[in-house]
C-alpha atoms as a PDB file:
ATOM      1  CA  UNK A   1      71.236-177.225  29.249  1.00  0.00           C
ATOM      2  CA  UNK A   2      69.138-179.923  31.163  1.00  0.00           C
ATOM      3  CA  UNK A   3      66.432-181.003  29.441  1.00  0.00           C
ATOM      4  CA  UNK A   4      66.505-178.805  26.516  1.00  0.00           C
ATOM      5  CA  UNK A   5      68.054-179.127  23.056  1.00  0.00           C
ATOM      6  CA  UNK A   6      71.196-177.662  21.552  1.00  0.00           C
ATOM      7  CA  UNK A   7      72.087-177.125  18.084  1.00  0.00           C
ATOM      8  CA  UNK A   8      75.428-179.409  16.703  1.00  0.00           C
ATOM      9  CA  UNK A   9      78.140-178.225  14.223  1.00  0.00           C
ATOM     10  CA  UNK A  10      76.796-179.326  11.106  1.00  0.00           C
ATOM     11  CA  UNK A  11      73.436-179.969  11.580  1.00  0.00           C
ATOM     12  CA  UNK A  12      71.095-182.189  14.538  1.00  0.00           C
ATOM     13  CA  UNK A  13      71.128-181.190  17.684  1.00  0.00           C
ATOM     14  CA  UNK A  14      72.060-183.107  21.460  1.00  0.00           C
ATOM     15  CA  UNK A  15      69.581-183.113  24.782  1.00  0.00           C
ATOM     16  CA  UNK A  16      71.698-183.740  27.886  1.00  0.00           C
ATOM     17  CA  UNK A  17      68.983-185.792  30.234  1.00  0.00           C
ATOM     18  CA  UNK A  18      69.006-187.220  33.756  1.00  0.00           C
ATOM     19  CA  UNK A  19      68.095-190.800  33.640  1.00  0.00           C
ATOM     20  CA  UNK A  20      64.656-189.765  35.367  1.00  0.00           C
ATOM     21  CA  UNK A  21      64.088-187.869  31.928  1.00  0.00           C
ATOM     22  CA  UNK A  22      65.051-190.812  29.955  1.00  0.00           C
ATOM     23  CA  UNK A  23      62.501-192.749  31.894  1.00  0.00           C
ATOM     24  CA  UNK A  24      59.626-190.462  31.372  1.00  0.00           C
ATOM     25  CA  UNK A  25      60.333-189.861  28.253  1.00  0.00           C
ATOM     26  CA  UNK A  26      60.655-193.342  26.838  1.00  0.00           C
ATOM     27  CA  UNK A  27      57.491-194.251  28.891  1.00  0.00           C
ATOM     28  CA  UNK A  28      55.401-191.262  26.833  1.00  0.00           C
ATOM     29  CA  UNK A  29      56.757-192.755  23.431  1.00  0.00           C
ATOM     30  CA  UNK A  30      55.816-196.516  24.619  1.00  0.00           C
ATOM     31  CA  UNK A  31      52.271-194.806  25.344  1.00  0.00           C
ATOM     32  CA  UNK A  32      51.992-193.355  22.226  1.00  0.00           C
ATOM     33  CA  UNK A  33      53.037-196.699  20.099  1.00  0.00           C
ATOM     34  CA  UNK A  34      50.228-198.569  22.230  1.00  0.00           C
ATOM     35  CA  UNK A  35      47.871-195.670  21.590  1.00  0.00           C
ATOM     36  CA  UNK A  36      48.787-195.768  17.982  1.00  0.00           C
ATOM     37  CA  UNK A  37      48.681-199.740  17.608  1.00  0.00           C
ATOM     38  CA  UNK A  38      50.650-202.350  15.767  1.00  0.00           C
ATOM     39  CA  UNK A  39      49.690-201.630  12.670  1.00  0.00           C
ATOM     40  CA  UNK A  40      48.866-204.230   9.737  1.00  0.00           C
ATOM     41  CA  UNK A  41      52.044-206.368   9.473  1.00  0.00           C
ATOM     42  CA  UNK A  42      51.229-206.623  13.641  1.00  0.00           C
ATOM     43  CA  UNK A  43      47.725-207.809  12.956  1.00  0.00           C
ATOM     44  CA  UNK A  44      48.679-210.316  10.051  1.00  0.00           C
ATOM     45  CA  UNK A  45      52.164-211.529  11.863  1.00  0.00           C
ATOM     46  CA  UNK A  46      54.882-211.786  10.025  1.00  0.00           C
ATOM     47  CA  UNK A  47      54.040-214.163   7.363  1.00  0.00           C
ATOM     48  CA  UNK A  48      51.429-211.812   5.975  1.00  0.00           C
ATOM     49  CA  UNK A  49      52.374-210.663   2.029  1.00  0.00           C
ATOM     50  CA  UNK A  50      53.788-207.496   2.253  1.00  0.00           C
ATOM     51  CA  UNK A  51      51.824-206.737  -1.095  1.00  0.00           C
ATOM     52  CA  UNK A  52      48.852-206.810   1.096  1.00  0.00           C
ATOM     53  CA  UNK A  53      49.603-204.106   3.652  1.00  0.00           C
ATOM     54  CA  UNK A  54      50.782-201.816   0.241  1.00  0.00           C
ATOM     55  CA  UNK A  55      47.171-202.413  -1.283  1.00  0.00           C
ATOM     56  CA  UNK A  56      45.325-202.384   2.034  1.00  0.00           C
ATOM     57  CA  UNK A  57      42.416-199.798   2.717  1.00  0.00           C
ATOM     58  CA  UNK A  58      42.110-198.027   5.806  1.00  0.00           C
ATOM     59  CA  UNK A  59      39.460-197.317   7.959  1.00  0.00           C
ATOM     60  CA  UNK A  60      36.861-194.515   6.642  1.00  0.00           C
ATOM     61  CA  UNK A  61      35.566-193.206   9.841  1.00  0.00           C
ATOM     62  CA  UNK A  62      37.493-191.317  12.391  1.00  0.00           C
ATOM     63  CA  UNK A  63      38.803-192.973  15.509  1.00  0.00           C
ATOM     64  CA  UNK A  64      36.072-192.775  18.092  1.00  0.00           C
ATOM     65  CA  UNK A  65      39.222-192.164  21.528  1.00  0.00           C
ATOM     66  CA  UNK A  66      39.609-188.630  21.213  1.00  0.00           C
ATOM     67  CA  UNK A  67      43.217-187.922  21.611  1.00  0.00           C
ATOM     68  CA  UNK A  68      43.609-190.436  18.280  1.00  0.00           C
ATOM     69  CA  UNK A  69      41.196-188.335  16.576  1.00  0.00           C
ATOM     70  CA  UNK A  70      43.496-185.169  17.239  1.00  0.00           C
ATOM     71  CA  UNK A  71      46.167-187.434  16.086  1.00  0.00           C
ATOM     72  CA  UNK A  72      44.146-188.276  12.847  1.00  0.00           C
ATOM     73  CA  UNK A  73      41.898-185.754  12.342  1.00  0.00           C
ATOM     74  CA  UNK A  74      40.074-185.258   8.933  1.00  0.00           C
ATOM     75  CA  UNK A  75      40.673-183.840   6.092  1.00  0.00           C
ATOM     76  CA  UNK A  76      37.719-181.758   5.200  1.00  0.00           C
ATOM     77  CA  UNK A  77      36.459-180.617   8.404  1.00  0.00           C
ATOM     78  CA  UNK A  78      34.824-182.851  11.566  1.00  0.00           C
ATOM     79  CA  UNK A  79      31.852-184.412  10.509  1.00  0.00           C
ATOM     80  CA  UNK A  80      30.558-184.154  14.438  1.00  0.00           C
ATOM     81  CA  UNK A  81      30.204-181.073  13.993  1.00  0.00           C
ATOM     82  CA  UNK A  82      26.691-179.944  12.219  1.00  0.00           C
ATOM     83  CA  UNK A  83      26.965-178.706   9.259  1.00  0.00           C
ATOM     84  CA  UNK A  84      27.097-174.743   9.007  1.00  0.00           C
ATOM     85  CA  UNK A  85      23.244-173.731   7.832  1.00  0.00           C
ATOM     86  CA  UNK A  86      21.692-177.296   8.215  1.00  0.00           C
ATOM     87  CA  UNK A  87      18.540-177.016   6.767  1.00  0.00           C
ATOM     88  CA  UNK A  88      19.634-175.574   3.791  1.00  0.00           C
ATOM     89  CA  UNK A  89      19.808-177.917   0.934  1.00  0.00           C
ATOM     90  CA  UNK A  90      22.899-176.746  -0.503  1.00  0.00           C
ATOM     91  CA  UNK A  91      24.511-176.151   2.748  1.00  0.00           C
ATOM     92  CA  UNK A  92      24.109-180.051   3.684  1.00  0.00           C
ATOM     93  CA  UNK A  93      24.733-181.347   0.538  1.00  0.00           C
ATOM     94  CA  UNK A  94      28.454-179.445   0.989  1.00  0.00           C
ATOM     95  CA  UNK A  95      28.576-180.996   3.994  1.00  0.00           C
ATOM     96  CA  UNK A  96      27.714-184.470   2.674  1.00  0.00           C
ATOM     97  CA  UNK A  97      30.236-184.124   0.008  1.00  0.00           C
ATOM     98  CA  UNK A  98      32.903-183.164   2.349  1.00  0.00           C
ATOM     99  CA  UNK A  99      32.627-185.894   4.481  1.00  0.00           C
ATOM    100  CA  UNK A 100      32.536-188.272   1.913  1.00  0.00           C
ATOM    101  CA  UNK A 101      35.976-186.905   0.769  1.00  0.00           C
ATOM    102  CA  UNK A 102      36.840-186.992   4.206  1.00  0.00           C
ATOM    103  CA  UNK A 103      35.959-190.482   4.764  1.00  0.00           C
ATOM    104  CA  UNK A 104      38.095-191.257   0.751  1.00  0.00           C
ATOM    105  CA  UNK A 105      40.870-189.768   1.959  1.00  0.00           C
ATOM    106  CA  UNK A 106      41.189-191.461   5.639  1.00  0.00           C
ATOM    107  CA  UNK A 107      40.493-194.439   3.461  1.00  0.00           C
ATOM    108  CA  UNK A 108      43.627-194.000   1.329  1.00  0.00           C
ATOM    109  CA  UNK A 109      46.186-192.196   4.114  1.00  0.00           C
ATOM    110  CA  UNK A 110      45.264-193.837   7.603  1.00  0.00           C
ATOM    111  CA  UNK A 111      47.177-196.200   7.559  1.00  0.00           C
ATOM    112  CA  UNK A 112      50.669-194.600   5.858  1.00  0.00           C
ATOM    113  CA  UNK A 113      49.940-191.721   8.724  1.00  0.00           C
ATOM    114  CA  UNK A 114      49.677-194.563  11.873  1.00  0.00           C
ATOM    115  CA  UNK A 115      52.824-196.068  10.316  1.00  0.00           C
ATOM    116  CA  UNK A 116      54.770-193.203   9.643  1.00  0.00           C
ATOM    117  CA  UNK A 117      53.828-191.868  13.445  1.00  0.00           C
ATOM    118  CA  UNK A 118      54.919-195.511  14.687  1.00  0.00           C
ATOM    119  CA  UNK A 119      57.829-195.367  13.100  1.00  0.00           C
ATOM    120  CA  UNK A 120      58.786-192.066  14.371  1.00  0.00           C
ATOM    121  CA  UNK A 121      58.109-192.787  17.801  1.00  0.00           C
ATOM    122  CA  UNK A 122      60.069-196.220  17.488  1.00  0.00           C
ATOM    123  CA  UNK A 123      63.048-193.822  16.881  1.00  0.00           C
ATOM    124  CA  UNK A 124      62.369-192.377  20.037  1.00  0.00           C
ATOM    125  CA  UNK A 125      62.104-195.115  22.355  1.00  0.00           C
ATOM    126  CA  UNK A 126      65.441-196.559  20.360  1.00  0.00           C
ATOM    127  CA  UNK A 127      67.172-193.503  20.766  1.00  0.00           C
ATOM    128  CA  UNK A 128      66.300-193.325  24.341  1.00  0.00           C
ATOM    129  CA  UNK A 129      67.487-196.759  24.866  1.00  0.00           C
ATOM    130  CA  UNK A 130      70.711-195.936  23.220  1.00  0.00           C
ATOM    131  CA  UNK A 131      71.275-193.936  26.421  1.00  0.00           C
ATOM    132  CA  UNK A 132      69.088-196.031  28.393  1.00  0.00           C
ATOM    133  CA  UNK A 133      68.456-195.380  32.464  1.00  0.00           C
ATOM    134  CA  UNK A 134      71.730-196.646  34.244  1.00  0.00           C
ATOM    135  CA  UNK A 135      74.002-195.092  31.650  1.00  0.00           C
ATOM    136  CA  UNK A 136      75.038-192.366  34.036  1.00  0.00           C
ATOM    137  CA  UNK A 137      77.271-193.520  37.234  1.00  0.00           C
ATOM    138  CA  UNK A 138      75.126-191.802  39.462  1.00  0.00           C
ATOM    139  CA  UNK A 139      71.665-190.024  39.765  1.00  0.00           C
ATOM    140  CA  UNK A 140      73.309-186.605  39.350  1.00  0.00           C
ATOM    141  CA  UNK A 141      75.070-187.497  36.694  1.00  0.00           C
ATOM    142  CA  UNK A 142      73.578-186.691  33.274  1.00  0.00           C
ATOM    143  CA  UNK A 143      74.565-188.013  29.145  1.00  0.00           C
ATOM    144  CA  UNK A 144      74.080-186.525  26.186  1.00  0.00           C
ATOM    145  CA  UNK A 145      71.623-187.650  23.173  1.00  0.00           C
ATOM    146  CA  UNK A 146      73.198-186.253  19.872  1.00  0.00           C
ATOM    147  CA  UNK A 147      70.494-186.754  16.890  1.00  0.00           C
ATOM    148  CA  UNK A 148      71.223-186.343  13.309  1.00  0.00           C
ATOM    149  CA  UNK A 149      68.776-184.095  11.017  1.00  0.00           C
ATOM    150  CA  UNK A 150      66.176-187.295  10.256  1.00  0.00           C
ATOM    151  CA  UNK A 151      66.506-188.172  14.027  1.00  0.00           C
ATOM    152  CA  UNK A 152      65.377-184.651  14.576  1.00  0.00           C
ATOM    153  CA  UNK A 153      62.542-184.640  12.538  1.00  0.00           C
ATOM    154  CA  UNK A 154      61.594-188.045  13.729  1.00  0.00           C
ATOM    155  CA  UNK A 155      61.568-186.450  17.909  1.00  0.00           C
ATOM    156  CA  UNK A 156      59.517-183.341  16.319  1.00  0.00           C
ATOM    157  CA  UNK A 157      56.743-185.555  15.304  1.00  0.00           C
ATOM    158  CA  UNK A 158      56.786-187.625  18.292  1.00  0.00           C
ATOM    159  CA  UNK A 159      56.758-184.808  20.148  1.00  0.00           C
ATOM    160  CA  UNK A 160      54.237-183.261  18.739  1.00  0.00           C
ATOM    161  CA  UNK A 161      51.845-185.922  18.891  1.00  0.00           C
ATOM    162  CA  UNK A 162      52.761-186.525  22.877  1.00  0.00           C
ATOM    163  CA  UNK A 163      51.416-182.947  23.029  1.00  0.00           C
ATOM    164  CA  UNK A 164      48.308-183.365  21.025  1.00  0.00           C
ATOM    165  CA  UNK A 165      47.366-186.587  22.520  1.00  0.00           C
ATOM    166  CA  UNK A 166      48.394-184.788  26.073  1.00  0.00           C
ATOM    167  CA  UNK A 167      46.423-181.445  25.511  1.00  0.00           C
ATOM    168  CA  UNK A 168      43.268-183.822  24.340  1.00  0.00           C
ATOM    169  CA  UNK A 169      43.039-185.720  27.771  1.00  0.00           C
ATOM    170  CA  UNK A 170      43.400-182.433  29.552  1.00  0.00           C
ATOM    171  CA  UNK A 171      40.290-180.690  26.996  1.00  0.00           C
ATOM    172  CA  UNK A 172      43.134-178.043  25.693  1.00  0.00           C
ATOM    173  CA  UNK A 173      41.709-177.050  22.890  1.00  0.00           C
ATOM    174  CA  UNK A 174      42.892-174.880  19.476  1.00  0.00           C
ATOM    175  CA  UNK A 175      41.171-171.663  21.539  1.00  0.00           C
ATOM    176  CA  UNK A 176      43.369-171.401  24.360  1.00  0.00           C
ATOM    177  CA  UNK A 177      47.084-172.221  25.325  1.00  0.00           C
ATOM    178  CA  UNK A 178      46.088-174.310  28.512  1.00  0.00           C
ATOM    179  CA  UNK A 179      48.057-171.945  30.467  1.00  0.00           C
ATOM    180  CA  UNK A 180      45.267-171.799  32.909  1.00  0.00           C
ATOM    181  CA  UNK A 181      46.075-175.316  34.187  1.00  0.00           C
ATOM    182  CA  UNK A 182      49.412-174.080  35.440  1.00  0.00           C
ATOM    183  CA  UNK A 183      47.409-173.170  37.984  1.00  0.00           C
ATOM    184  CA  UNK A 184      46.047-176.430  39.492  1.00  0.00           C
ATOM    185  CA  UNK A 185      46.856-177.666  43.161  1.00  0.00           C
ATOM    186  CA  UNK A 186      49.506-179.582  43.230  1.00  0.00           C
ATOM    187  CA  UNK A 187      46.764-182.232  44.958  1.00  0.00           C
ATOM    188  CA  UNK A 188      44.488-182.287  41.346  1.00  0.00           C
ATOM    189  CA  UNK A 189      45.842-185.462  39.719  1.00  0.00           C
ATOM    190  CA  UNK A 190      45.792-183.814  36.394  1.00  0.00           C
ATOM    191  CA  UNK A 191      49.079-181.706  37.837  1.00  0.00           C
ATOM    192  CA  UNK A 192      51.846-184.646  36.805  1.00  0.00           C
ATOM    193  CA  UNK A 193      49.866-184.547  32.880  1.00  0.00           C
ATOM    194  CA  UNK A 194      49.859-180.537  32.771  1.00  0.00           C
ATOM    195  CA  UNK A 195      53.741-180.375  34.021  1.00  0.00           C
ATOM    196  CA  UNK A 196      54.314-182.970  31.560  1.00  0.00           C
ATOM    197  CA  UNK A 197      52.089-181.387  28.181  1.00  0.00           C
ATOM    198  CA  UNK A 198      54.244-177.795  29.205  1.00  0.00           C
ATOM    199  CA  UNK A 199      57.686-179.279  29.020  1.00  0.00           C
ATOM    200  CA  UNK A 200      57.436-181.663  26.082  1.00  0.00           C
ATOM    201  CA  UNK A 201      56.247-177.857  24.512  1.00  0.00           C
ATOM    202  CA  UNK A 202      59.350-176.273  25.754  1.00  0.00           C
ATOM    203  CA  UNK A 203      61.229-179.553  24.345  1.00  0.00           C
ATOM    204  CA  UNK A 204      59.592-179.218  21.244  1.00  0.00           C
ATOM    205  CA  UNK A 205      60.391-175.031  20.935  1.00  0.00           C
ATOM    206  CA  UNK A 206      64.157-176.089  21.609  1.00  0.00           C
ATOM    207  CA  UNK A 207      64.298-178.713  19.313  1.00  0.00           C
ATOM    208  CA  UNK A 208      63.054-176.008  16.565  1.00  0.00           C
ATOM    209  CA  UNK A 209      65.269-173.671  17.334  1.00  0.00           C
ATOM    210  CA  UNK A 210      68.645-175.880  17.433  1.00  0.00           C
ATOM    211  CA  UNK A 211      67.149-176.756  13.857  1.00  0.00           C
ATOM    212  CA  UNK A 212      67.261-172.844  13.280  1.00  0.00           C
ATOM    213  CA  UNK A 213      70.178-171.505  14.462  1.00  0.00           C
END
């Protein structure tokens, strides 16, 4: 099926695209590595000791562009949000202590996390290019991507963050499914994002149940 994944005999699965899918998708991934950044080794070049990016520290406060702070969000709660009974000494001193450990724990995992995710997408984009636009001999025509299990898990976490960073631009929030936007004129320029957020979520649902089956 167009657009949507299919499970393989013995594990993976394979997503039959157009080359205007290839495009859009590859562009999303290249969005995401640029939201993401390069990452130590690409703020040190390539000379830098690679002891130094194992022992490096991360940063302790959460990224102030929203969609990165659904991307890394922290660990014991969101410190913008005031503390549940604030005027109550214990109360805040919880909430002190949590976002200390927050704040440890960003410290320590930030930077594994942005790598990991940059990694993942990287996948993506090479994947994409391994069937790259121009690979079918015309427009109609359509090939076939055929992951293997860690290429699979690598697409779930891209997609997934697409979709988070997505559904953060367009204020979707944990409350509601955004189904609402469906709605939009096709005049409000937010249309192209909310077509976009719905079928990287029906990507993503294939993808999980080729894994599945």
């Amino acid at each position: 099926m167009l657009g949507h994944f299919e499970p393989l005999p013995g594990g993976g699965a394979a997503l039959t695209l157009d080359d205007a899918q290839i495009s859009i998708l590859r562009s999303f991934a290249v969005q995401l590595l640029e939201l993401i950044g390069p990452g130590a080794e690409g703020a040190h070049g390539d000379t830098a000791d690679p002891l130094d990016a194992i022992f490096a520290e991360g940063p302790s406060e959460p990224p102030s562009d929203p969609a990165l702070a659904r991307l890394f969000p922290d660990a014991y709660g969101d410190p913008a949000v005031p503390p549940a009974g604030e005027g109550d000494p214990e109360a805040e001193r919880a909430a002190a202590e949590a976002r200390a450990a927050s704040a440890e724990f960003r410290r320590y995992t930030e930077n594994d996390l942005r790598a990991r995710k940059r990694d993942d997408a990287l996948a993506v984009v090479r994947s994409l290019d391994s069937v790259s636009p121009g690979a079918a001999e015309s427009a109609a025509d359509t090939v076939v991507l055929e992951l293997d299990p860690e290429g699979c898990r690598r697409w779930l976490g891209t997609l997934n963050d697409l979709r988070l960073a997505i559904g953060t631009r367009l204020e979707v929030t944990d409350e509601d499914d955004g189904g609402e936007l469906l709605r939009l004129p096709d005049t409000d320029p937010r249309k192209p994002m909310v077509v976009a957020y719905f079928w990287l979520g029906e990507l993503q649902e294939s993808l999980i149940e080729s894994l599945m089956t």
